[in-house]
Protein backbone atom coordinates (compact mmCIF):
# COMPACT_ATOMS: atom_id res chain seq x y z
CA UNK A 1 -38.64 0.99 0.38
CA UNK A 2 -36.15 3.66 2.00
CA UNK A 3 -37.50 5.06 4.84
CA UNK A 4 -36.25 9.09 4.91
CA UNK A 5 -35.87 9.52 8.66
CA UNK A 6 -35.43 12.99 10.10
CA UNK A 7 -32.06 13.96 11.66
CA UNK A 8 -31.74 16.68 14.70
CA UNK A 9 -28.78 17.46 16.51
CA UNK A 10 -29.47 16.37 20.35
CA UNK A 11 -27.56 18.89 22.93
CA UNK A 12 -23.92 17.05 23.75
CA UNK A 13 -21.63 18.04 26.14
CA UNK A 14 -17.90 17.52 25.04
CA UNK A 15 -16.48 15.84 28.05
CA UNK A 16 -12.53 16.95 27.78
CA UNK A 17 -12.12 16.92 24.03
CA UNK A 18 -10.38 19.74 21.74
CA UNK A 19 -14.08 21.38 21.70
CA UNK A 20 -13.43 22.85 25.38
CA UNK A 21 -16.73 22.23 26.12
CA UNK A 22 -18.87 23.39 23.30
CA UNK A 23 -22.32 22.05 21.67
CA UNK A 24 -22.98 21.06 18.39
CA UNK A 25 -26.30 21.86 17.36
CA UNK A 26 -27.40 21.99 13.50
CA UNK A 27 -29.11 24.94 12.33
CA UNK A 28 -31.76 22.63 10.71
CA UNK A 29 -33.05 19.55 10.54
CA UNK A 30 -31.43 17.03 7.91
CA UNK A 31 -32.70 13.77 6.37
CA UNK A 32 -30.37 10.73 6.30
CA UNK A 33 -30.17 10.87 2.76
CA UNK A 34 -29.04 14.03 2.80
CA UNK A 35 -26.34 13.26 4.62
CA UNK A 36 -25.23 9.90 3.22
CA UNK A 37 -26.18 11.28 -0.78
CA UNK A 38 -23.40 14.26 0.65
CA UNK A 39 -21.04 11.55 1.59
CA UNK A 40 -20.91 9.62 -1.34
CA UNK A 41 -19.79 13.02 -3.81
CA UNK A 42 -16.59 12.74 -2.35
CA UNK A 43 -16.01 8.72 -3.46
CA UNK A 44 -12.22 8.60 -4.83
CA UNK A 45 -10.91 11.96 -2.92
CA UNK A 46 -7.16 10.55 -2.12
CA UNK A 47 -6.61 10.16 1.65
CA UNK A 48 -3.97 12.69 3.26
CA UNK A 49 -2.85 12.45 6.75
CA UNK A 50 -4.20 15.31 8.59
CA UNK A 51 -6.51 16.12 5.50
CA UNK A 52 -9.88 17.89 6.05
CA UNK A 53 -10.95 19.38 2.69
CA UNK A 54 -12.29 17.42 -0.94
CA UNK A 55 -8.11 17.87 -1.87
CA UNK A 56 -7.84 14.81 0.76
CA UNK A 57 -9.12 13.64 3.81
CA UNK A 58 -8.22 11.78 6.55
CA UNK A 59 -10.73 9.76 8.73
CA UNK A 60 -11.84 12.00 11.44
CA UNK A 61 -11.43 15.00 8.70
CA UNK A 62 -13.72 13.39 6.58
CA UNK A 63 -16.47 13.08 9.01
CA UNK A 64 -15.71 16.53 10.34
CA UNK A 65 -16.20 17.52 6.82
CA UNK A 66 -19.65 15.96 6.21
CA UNK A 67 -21.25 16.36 9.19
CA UNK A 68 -20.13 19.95 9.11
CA UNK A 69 -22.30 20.84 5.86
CA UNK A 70 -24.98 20.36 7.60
CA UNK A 71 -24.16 22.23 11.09
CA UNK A 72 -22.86 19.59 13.31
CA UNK A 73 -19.33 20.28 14.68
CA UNK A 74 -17.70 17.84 15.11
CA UNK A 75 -14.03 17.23 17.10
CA UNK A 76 -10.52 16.74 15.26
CA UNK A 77 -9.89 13.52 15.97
CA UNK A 78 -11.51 10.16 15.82
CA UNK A 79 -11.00 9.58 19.29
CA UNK A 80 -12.16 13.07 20.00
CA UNK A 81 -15.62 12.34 17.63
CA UNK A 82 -16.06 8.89 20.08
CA UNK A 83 -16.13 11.02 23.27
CA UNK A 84 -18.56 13.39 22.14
CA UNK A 85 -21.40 11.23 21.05
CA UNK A 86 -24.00 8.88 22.39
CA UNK A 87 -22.81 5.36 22.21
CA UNK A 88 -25.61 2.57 20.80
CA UNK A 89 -25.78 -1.20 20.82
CA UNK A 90 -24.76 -3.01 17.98
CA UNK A 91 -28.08 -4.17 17.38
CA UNK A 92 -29.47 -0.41 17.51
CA UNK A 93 -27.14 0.81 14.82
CA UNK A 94 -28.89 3.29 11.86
CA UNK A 95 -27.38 5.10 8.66
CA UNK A 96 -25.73 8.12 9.41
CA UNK A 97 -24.31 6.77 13.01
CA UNK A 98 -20.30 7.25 13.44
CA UNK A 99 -18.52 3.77 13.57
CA UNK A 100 -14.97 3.40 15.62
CA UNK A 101 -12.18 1.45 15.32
CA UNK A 102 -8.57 0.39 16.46
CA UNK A 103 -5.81 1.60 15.29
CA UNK A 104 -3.20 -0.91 12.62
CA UNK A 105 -1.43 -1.22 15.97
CA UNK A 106 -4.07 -3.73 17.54
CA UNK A 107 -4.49 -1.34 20.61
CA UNK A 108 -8.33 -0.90 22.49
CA UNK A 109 -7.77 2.62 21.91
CA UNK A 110 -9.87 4.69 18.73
CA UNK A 111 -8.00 4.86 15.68
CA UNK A 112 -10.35 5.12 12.97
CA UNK A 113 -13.75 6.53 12.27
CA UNK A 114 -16.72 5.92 9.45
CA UNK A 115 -20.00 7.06 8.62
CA UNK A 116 -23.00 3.63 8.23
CA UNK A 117 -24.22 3.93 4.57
CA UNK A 118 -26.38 0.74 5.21
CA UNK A 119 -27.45 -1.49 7.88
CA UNK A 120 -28.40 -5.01 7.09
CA UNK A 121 -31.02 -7.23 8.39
CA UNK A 122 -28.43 -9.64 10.05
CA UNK A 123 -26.45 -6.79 11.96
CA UNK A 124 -23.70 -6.09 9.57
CA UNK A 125 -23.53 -2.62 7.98
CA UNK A 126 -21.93 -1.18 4.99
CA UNK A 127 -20.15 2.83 5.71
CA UNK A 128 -17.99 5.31 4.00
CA UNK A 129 -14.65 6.25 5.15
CA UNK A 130 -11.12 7.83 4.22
CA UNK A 131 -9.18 4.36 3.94
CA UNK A 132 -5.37 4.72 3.77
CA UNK A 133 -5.29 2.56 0.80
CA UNK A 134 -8.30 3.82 -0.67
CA UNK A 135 -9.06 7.14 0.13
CA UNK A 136 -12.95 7.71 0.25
CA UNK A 137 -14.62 4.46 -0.17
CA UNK A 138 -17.21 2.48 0.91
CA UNK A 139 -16.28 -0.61 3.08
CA UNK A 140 -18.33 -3.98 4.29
CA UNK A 141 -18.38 -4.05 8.21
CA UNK A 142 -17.63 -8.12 8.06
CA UNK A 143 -14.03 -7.54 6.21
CA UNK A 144 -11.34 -9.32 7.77
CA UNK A 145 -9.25 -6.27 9.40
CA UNK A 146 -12.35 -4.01 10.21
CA UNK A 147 -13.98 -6.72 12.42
CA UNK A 148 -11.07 -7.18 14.49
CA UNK A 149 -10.54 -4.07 15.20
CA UNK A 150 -14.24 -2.93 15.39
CA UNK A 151 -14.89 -0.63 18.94
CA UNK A 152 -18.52 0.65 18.60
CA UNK A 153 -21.18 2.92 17.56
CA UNK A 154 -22.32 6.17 18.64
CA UNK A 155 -24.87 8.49 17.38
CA UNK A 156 -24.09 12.37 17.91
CA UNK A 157 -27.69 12.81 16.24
CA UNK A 158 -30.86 11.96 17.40
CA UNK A 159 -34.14 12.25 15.25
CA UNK A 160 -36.96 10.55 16.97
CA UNK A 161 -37.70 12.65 19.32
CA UNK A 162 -37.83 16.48 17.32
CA UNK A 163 -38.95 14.12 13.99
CA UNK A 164 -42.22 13.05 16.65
CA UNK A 165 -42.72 16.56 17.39
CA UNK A 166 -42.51 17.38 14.31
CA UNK A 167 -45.14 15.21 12.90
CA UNK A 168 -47.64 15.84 15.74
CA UNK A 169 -50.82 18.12 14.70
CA UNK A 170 -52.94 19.64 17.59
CA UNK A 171 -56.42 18.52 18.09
CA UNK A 172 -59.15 21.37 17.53
C-alpha cells in the first residue's frame, strides 16, 4: 500500500547561495505523489546544458522546474540546491528528497542532482533525473557510476510536523 504523505515547505535560510538570502515557502501543502506523478510527465525531455523548461533540462533545472510547480524555489545550481536544504541520513531517506552527486570529474564537490521516486526496504532508492545520456529518466541508486560518486541526501521539505497539525482535532 502507498502511503500519501503530506509535504510542507519548512522555513530555510539560503546560507550564501544565488537566492541572496531568500525563503522558499509553498503556497500549499503538496502530497508526494503529486510531486513525483509531476516528475514523471516529463520522462524523455532531451537534456540541454543550462536547460530549465520541458524543451530540455539540465539537472539542477529540472528540479528547479518541479519543485517550482508546486511553490518551492529552488537555487540554480545543484550545488546551490545542496546548500539550501536539510541534509538526512542515508537510512532516513523518503520520496521526494533531493539526492547529490559528484561531478564525471571524481571531485567531493556537487555535480549532479535527482529527485527519490522510490526507497527500498534495503536502503537503495530509485529517482528521476536529467541524465546527459538520457535526458529525463529514472535511474537505480546501486548503478555502477552513481554509487561512486553518491554525496548525500537532503530534504528542503518537511511534512511531519504541519501533516500532525493538520490531522489533530480539538477535544470538546
Amino acid at each position: 500500500m502507498k502511503k500519501q504523505l503530506f509535504i510542507c515547505l519548512s522555513l530555510l535560510l539560503l546560507q550564501g547561495s544565488l537566492l541572496h538570502g531568500q525563503t522558499a515557502v509553498p503556497d500549499t501543502c503538496i502530497t508526494v505523489d503529486s510531486l513525483i506523478s509531476e516528475s514523471m510527465k516529463y520522462l524523455g525531455i532531451p537534456y540541454r546544458w543550462a536547460g530549465k523548461t520541458p524543451k530540455g533540462f539540465d539537472c539542477a533545472g529540472f528540479t528547479r522546474y518541479i519543485y517550482g510547480k508546486f511553490g518551492v524555489t529552488l537555487a540554480p545550481s545543484a550545488g546551490g540546491q545542496y546548500k539550501m536544504c536539510k541534509k538526512v541520513d542515508d537510512d532516513s531517506l523518503k520520496v521526494g528528497d533531493l539526492v547529490f552527486y559528484g561531478g564525471r570529474k571524481h571531485t567531493k564537490a556537487v555535480g549532479h542532482v535527482g529527485i527519490i521516486t522510490e526507497v527500498n526496504d534495503d536502503g537503495t532508492f530509485r529517482f528521476i533525473h536529467s541524465s546527459t545520456q538520457s535526458g529525463i529518466c529514472l535511474t537505480y541508486s546501486k548503478e555502477a557510476y552513481y554509487k561512486k560518486r553518491y554525496i548525500g541526501a537532503c530534504r528542503i521539505i518537511n511534512c511531519e510536523a504541519t501533516a500532525t497539525e493538520e490531522t489533530k482535532t480539538e477535544e470538546p
